[in-house]
C-alpha atoms as a PDB file:
ATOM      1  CA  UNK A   1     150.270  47.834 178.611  1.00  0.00           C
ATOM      2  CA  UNK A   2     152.331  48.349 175.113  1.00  0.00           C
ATOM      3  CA  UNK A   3     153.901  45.079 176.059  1.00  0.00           C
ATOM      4  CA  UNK A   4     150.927  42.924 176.298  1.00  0.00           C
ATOM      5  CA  UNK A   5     149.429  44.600 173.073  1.00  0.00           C
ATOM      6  CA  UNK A   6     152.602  43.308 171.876  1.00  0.00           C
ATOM      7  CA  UNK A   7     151.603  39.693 171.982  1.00  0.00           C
ATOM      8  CA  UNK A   8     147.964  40.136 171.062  1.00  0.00           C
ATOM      9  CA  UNK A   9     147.904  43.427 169.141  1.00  0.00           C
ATOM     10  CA  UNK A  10     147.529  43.497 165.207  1.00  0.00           C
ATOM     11  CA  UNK A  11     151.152  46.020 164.180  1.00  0.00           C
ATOM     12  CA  UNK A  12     153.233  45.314 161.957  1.00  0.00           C
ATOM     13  CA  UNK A  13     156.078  44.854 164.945  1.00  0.00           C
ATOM     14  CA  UNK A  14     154.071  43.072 166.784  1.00  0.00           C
ATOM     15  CA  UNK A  15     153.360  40.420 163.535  1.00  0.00           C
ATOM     16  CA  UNK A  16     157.247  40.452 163.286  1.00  0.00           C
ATOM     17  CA  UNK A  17     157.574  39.633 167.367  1.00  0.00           C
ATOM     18  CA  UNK A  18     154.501  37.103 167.335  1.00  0.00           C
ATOM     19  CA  UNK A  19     156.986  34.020 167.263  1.00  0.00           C
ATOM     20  CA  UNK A  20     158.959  35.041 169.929  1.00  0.00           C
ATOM     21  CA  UNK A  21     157.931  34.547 173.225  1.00  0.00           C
ATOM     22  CA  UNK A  22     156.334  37.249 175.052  1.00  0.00           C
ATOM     23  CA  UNK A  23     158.424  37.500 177.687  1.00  0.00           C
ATOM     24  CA  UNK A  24     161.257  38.276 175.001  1.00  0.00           C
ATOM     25  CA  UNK A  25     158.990  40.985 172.979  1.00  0.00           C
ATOM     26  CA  UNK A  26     158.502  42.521 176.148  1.00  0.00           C
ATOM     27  CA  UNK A  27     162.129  43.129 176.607  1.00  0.00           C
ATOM     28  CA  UNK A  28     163.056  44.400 173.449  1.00  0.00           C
ATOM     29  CA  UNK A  29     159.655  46.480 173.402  1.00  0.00           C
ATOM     30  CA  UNK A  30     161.322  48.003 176.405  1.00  0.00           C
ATOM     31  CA  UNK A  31     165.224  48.842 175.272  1.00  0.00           C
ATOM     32  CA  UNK A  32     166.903  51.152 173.110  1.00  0.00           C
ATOM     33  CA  UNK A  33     166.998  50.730 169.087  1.00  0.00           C
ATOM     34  CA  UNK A  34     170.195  49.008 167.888  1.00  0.00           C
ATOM     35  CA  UNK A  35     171.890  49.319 165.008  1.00  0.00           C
ATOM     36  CA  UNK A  36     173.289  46.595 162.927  1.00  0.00           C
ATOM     37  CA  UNK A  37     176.603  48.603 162.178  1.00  0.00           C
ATOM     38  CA  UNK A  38     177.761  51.791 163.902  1.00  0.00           C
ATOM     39  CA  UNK A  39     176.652  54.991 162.031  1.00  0.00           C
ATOM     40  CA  UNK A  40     179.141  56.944 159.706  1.00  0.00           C
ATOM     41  CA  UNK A  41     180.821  59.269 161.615  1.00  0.00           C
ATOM     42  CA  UNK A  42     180.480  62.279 158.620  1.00  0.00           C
ATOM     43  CA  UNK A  43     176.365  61.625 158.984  1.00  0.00           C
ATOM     44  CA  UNK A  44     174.815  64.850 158.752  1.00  0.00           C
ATOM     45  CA  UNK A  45     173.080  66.052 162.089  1.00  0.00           C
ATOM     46  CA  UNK A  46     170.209  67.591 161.649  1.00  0.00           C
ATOM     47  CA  UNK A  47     166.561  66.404 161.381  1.00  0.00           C
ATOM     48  CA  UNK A  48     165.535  64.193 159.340  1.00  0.00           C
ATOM     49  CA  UNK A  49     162.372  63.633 156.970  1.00  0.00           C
ATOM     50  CA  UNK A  50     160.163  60.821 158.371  1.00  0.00           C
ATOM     51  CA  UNK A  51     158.813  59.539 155.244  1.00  0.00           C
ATOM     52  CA  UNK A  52     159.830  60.258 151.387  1.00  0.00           C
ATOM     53  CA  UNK A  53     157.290  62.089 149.588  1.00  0.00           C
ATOM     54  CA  UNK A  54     154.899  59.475 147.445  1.00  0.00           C
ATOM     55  CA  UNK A  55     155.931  59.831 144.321  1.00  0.00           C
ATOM     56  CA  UNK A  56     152.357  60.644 141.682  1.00  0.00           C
ATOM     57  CA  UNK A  57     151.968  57.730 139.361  1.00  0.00           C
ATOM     58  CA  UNK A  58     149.731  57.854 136.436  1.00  0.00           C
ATOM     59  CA  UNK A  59     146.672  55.143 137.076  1.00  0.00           C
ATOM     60  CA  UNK A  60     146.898  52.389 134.690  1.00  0.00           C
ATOM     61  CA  UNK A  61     143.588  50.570 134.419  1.00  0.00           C
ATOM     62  CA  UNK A  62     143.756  46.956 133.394  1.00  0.00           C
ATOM     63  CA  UNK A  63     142.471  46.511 129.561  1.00  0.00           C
ATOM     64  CA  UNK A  64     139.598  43.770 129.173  1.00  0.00           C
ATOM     65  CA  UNK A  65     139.694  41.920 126.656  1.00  0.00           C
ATOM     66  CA  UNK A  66     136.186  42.494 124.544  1.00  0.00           C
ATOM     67  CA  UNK A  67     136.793  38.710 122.791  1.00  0.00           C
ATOM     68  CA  UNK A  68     137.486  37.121 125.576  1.00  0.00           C
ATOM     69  CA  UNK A  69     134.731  39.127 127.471  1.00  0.00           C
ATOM     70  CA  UNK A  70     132.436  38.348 124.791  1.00  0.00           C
ATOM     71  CA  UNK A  71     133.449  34.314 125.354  1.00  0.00           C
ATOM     72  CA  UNK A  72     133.120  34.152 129.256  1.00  0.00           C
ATOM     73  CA  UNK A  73     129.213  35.825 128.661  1.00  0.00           C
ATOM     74  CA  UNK A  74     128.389  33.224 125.859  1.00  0.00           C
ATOM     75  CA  UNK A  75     129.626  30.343 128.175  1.00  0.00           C
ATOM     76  CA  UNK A  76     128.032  31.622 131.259  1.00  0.00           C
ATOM     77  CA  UNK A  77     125.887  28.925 132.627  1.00  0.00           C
ATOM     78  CA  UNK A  78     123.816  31.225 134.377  1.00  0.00           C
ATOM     79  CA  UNK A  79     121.696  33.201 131.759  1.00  0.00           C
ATOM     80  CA  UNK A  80     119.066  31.683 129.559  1.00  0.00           C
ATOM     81  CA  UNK A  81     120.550  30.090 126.412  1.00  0.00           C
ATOM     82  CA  UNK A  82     118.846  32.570 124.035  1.00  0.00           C
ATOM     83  CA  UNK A  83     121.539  34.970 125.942  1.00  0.00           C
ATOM     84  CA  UNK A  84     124.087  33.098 125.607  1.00  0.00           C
ATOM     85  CA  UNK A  85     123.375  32.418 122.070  1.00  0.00           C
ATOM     86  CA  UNK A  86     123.336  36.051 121.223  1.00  0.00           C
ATOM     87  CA  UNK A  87     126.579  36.064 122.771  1.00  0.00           C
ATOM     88  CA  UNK A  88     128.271  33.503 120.734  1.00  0.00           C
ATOM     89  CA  UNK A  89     126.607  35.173 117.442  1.00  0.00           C
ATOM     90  CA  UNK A  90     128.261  38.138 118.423  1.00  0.00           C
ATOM     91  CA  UNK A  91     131.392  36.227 119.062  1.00  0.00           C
ATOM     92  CA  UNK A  92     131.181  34.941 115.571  1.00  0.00           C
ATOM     93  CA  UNK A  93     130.544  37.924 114.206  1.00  0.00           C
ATOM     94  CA  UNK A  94     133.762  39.397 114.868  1.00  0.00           C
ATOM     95  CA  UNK A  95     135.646  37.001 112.135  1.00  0.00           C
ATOM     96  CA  UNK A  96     139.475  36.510 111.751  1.00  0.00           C
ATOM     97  CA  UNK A  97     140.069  39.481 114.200  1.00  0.00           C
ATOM     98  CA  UNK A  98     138.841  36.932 117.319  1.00  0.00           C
ATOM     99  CA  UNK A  99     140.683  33.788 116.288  1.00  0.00           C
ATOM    100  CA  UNK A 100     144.193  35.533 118.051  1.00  0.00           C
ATOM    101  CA  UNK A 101     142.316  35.725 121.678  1.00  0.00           C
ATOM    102  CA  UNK A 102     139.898  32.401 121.063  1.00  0.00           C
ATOM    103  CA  UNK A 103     143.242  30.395 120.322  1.00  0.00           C
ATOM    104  CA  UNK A 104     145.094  31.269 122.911  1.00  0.00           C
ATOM    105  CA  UNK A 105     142.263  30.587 125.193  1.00  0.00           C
ATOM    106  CA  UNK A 106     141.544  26.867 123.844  1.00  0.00           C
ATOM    107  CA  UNK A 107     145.166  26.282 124.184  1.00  0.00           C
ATOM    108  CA  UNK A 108     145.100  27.310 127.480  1.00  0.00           C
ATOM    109  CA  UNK A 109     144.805  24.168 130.429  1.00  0.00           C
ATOM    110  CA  UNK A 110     143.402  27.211 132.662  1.00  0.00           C
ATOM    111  CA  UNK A 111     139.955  27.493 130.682  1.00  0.00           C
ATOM    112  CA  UNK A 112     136.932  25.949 131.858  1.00  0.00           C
ATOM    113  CA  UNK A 113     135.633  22.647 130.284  1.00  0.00           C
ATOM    114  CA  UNK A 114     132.604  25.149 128.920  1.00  0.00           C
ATOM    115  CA  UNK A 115     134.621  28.432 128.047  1.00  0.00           C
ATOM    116  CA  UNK A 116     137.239  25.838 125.691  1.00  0.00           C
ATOM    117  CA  UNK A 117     134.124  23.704 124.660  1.00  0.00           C
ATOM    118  CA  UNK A 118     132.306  27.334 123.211  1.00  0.00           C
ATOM    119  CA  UNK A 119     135.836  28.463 122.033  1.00  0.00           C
ATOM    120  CA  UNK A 120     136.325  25.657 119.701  1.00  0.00           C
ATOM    121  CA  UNK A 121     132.446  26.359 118.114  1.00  0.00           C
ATOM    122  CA  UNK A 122     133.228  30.182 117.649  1.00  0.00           C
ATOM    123  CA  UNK A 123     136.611  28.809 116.106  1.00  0.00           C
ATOM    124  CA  UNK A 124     134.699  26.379 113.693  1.00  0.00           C
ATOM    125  CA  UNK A 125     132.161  28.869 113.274  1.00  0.00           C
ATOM    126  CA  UNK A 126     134.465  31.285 111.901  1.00  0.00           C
ATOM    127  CA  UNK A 127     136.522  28.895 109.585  1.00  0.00           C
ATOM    128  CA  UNK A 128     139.086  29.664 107.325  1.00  0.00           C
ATOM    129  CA  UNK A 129     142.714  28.168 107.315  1.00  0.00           C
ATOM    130  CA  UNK A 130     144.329  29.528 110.304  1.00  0.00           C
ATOM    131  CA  UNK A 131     140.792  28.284 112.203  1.00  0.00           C
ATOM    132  CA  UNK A 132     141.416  24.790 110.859  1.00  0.00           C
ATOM    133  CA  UNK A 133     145.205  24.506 111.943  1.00  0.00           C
ATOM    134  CA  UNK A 134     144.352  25.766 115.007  1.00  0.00           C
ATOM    135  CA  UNK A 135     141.416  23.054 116.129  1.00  0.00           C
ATOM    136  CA  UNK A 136     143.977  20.827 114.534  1.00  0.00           C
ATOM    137  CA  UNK A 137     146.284  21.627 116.825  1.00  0.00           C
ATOM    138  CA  UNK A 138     143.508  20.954 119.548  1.00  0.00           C
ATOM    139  CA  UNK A 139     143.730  17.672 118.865  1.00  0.00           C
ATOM    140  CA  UNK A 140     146.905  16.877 120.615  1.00  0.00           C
ATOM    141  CA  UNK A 141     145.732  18.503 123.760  1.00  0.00           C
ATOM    142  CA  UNK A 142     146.073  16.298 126.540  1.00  0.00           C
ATOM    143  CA  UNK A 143     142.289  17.496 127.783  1.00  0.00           C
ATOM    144  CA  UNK A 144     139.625  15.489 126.392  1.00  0.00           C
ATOM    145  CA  UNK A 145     137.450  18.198 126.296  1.00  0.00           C
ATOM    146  CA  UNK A 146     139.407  19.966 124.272  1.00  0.00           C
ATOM    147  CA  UNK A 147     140.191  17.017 121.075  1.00  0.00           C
ATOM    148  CA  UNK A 148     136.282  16.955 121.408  1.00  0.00           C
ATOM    149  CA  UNK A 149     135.591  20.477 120.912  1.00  0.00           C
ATOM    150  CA  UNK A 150     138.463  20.288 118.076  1.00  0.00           C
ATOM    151  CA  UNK A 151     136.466  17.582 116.680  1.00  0.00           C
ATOM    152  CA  UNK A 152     133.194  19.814 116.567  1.00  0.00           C
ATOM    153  CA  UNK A 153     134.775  22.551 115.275  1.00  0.00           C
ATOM    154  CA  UNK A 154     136.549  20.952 112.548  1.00  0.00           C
ATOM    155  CA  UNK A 155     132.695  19.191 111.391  1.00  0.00           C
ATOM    156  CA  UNK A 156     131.716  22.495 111.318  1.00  0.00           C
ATOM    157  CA  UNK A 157     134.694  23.611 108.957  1.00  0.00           C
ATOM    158  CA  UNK A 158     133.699  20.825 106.558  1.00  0.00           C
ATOM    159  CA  UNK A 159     136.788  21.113 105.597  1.00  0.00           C
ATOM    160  CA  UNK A 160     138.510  18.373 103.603  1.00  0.00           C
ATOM    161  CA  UNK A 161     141.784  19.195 104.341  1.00  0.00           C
ATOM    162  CA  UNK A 162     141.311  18.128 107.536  1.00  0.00           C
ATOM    163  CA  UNK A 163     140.589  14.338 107.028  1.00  0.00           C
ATOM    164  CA  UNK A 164     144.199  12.941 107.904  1.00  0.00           C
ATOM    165  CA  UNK A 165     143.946  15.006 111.514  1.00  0.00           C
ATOM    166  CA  UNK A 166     140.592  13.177 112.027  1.00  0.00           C
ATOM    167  CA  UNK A 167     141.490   9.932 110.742  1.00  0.00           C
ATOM    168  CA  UNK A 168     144.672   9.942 113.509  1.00  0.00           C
ATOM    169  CA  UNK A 169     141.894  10.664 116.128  1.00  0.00           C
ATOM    170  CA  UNK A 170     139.754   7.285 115.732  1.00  0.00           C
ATOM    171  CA  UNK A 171     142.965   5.672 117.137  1.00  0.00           C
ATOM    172  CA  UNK A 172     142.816   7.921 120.064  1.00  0.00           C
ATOM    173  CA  UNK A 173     143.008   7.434 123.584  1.00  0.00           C
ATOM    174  CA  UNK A 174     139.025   7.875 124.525  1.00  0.00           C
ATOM    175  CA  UNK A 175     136.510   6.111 123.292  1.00  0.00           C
ATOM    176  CA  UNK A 176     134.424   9.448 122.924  1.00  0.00           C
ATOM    177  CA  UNK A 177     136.860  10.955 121.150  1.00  0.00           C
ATOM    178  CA  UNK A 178     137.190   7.823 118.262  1.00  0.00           C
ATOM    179  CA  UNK A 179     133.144   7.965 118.082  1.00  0.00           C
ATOM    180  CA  UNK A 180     132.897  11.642 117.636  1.00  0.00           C
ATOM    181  CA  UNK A 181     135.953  11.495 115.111  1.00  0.00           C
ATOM    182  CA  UNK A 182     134.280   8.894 113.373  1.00  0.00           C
ATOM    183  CA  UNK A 183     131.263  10.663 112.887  1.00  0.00           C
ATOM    184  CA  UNK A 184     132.849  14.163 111.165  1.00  0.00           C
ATOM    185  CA  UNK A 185     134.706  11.628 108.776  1.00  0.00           C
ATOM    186  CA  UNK A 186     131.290  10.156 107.487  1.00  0.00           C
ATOM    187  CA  UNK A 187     130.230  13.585 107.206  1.00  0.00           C
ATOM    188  CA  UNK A 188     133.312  14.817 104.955  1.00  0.00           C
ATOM    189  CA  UNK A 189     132.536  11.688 102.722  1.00  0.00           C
ATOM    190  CA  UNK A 190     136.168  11.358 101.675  1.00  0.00           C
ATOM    191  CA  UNK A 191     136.626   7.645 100.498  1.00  0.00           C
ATOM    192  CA  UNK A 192     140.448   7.599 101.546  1.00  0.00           C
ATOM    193  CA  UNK A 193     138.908   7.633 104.759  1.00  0.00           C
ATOM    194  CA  UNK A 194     137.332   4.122 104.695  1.00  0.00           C
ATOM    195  CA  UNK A 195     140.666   2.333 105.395  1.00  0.00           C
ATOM    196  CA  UNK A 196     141.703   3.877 108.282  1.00  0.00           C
ATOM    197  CA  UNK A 197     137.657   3.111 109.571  1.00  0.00           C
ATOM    198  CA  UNK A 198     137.599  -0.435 108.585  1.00  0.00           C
ATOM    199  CA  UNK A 199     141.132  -0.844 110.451  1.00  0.00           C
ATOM    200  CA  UNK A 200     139.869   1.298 113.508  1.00  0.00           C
ATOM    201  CA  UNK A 201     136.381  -1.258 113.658  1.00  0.00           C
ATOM    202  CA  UNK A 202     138.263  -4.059 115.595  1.00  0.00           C
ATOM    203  CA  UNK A 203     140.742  -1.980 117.623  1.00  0.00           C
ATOM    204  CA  UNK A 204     141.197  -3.979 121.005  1.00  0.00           C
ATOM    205  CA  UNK A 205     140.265  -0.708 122.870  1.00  0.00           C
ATOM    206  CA  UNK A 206     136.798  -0.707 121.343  1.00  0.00           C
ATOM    207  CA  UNK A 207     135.918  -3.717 123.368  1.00  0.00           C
ATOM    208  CA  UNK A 208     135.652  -4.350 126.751  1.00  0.00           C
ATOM    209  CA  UNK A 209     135.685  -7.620 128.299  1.00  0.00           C
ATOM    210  CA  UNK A 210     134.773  -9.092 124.813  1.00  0.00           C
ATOM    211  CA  UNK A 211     131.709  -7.223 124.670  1.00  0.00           C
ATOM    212  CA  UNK A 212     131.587  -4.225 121.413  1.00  0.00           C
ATOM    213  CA  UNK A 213     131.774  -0.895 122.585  1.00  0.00           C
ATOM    214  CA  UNK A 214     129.326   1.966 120.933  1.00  0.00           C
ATOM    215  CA  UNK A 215     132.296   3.437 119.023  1.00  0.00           C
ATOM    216  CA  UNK A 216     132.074   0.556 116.586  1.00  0.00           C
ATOM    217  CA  UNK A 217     128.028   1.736 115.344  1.00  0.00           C
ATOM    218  CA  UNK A 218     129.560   5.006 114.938  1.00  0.00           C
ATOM    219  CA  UNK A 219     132.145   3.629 112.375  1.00  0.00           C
ATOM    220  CA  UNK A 220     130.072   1.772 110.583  1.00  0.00           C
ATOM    221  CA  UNK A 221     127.525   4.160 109.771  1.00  0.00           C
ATOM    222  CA  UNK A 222     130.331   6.431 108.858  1.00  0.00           C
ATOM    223  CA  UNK A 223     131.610   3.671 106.228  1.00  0.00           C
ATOM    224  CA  UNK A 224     128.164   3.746 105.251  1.00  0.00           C
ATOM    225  CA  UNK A 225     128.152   7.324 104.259  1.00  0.00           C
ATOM    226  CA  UNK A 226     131.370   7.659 102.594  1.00  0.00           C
ATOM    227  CA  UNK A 227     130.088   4.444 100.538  1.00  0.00           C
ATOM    228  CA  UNK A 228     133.312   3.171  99.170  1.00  0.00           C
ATOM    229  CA  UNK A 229     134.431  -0.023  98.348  1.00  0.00           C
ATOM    230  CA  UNK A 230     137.363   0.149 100.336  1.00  0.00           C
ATOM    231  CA  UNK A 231     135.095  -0.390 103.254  1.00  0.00           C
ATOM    232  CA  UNK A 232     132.687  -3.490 101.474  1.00  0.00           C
ATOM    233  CA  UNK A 233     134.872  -6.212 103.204  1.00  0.00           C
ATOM    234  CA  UNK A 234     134.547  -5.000 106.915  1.00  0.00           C
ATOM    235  CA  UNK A 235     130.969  -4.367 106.113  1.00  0.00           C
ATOM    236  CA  UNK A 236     130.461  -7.636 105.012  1.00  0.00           C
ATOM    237  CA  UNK A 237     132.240  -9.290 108.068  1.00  0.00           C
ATOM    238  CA  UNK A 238     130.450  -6.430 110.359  1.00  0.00           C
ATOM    239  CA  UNK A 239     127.003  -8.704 109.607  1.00  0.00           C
ATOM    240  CA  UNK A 240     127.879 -11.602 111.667  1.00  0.00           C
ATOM    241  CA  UNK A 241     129.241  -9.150 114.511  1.00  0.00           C
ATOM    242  CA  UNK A 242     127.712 -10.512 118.175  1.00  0.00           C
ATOM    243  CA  UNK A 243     127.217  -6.678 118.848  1.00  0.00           C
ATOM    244  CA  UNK A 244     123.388  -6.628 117.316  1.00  0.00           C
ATOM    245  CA  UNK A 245     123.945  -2.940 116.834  1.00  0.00           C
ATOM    246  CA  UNK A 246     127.086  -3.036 114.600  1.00  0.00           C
ATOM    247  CA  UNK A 247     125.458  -6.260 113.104  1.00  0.00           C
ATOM    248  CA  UNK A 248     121.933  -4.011 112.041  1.00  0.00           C
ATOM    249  CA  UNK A 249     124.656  -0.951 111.519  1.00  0.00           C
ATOM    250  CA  UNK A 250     126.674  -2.843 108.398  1.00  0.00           C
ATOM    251  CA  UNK A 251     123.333  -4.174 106.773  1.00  0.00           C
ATOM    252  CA  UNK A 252     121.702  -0.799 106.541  1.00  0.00           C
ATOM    253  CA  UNK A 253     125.469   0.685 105.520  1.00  0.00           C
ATOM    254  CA  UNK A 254     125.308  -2.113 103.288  1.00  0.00           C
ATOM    255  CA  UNK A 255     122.028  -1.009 101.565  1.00  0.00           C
ATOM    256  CA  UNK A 256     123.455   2.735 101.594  1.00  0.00           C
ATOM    257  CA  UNK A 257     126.300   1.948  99.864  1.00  0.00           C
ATOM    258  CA  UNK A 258     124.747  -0.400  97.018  1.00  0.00           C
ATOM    259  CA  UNK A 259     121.689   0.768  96.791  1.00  0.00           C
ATOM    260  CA  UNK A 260     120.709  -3.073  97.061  1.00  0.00           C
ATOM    261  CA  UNK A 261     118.609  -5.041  99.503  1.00  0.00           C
ATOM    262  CA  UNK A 262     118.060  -8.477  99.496  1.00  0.00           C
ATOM    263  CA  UNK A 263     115.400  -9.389 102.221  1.00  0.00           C
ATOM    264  CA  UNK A 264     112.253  -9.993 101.098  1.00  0.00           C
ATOM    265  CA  UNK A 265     109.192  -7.310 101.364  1.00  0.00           C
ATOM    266  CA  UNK A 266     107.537  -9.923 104.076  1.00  0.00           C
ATOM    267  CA  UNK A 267     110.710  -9.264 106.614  1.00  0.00           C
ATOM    268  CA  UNK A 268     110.018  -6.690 108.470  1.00  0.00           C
ATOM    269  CA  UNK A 269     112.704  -3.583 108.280  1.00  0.00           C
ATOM    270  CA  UNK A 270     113.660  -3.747 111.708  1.00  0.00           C
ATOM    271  CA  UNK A 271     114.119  -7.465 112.265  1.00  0.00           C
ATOM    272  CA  UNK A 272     117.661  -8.251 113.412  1.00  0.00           C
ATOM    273  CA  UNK A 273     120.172  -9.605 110.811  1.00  0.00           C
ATOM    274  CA  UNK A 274     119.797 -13.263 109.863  1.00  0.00           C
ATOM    275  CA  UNK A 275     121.287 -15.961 108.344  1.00  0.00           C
ATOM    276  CA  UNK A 276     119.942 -15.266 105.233  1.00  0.00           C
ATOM    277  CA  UNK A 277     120.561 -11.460 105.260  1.00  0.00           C
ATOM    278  CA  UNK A 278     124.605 -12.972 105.403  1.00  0.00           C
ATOM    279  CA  UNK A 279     124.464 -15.250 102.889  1.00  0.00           C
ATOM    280  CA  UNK A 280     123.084 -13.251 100.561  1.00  0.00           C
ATOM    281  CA  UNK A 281     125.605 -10.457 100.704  1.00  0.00           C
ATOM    282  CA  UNK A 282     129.047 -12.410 101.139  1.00  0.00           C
ATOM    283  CA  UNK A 283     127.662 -14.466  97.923  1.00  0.00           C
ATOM    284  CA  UNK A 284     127.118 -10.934  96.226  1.00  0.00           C
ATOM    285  CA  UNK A 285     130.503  -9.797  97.393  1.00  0.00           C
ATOM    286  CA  UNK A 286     132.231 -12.772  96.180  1.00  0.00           C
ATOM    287  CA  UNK A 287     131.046 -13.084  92.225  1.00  0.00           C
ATOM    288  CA  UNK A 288     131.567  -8.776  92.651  1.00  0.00           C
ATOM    289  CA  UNK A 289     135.082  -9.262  93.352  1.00  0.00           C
ATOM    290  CA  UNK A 290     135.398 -12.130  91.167  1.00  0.00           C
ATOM    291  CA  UNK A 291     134.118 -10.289  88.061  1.00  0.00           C
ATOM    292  CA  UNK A 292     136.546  -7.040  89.417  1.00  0.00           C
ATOM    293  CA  UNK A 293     139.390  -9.624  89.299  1.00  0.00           C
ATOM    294  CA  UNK A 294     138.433 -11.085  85.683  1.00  0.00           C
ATOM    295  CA  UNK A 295     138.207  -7.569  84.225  1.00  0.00           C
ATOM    296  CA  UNK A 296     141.342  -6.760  85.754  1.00  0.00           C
ATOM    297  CA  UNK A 297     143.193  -9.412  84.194  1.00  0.00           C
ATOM    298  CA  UNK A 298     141.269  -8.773  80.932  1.00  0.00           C
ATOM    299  CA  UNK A 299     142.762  -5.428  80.778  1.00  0.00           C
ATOM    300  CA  UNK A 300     146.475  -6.516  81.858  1.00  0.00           C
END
């Protein structure tokens, strides 16, 4: 009986015979223990203890992190958003002291798209230098998620300092993240930033099959914000764009910038750009840098 239980049973031996065959666990089932070497002969007779007494260990009970704790409830899908909201205020709340744990998380590749999405909002939420660096930092991440939560947080910042990081991300890798990159540099208003936008406009990755790709709109509303001359040229060439959007984009950026508008009252404001619309502002371009380029040759 002992050796059939010793093919089917659940002991530890019998886990340790289960890939032999049974006719071979039933055999050594049945004979005397061997040893691997002969005993020493000076052994002490004499019986032995079984089993070593079990040593008492003090319990050591795994600490939770409260930050982290505080993160996973905030980016819990499951509870209402008011909950989660209160979460993520409470989050906030605890300043500087939570950066430590919410960094290491949004570093992490191990974090949910949602727990690193809400990390990099506390993060922004919290600002301060060592916040900044940090979402910085995010923007190398090879998750996508991640630069666009970096992106987020830094627009939340505000924080000047941070234009060159964001100006390197409009030549990124997804189109999302060039958009949303776009958009915190209008925001900032920084005029250095208008170069790097007007060369970013026509980047053969913001096309597809010849056709403009929705990242261009984005940078062309954000040269209209900063509203520096730096960006008047790809403005100006932005109004004969095929892409209706970017076309309709540049002429209201236009407007923004200058303060001007050309069309008459009769057009109506949403009528696409025409003809007219471009000849009126490459003609006001042209005697505006040719009156820049007298006065500069005036002064030299």
């Amino acid at each position: 009986m002992l050796a059939e239980q010793s093919c089917y049973g659940s002991t530890m031996l019998e886990l340790a015979l289960r890939t032999l065959p049974c006719a071979l666990a039933i055999v050594l089932l049945g004979s005397a223990p061997a040893w691997a070497e002969e005993p020493p002969a000076d052994l002490p007779a004499g019986d032995l203890p079984d089993d070593e007494p079990i040593p008492e260990l003090p319990v050591v009970e795994a600490t939770v992190d409260p930050i982290l704790e505080l993160l996973g409830q905030a980016a819990n899908p499951g509870i209402p958003e008011s909950q989660g909201q209160r979460f993520f205020d409470a989050l906030v709340a605890r300043g500087a002291t939570a950066l430590p744990s919410l960094t290491r998380l949004f570093r992490t590749r191990d974090s949910s798209d949602r727990e690193n999405w809400v990390a990099a909002r506390a993060i922004g939420r919290i600002g301060g230098e060592g916040a900044r660096r940090s979402l910085e930092a995010g923007l190398e991440s090879p998750r996508v998620i991640t630069r666009l939560g970096a992106i987020a947080g830094l627009r939340t910042t505000a924080d000047k300092q941070s234009a060159p990081a964001l100006e390197r991300a409009l030549f990124d890798q997804a189109m999302t993240v060039r958009a949303a990159a776009a958009d915190a540099l209008g925001e900032l208003g920084l005029r250095r930033s208008a170069k790097p936008l007007s060369r970013a406009l026509d980047l053969p990755a913001n096309f597809h099959q010849g056709r403009s790709l929705f990242v261009r709109r984005h940078m062309v509303q954000a040269l209209g914000s900063i509203g520096s001359i730096s960006g008047m040229d790809a403005l100006i060439g932005a109004l004969s764009d095929a892409d209706p959007e970017v076309s309709m984009a540049a002429l209201l950026a236009l407007r923004q910038t200058t303060g001007m508008n050309f069309r008459s009252s009769s057009v109506l404001s949403g009528s696409p750009v025409s003809d007219q619309d471009i000849e009126a502002w490459t003609a006001w371009w042209s005697k505006r840098r040719a009156g820049e380029s007298s006065n500069a040759g005036t002064a030299n």
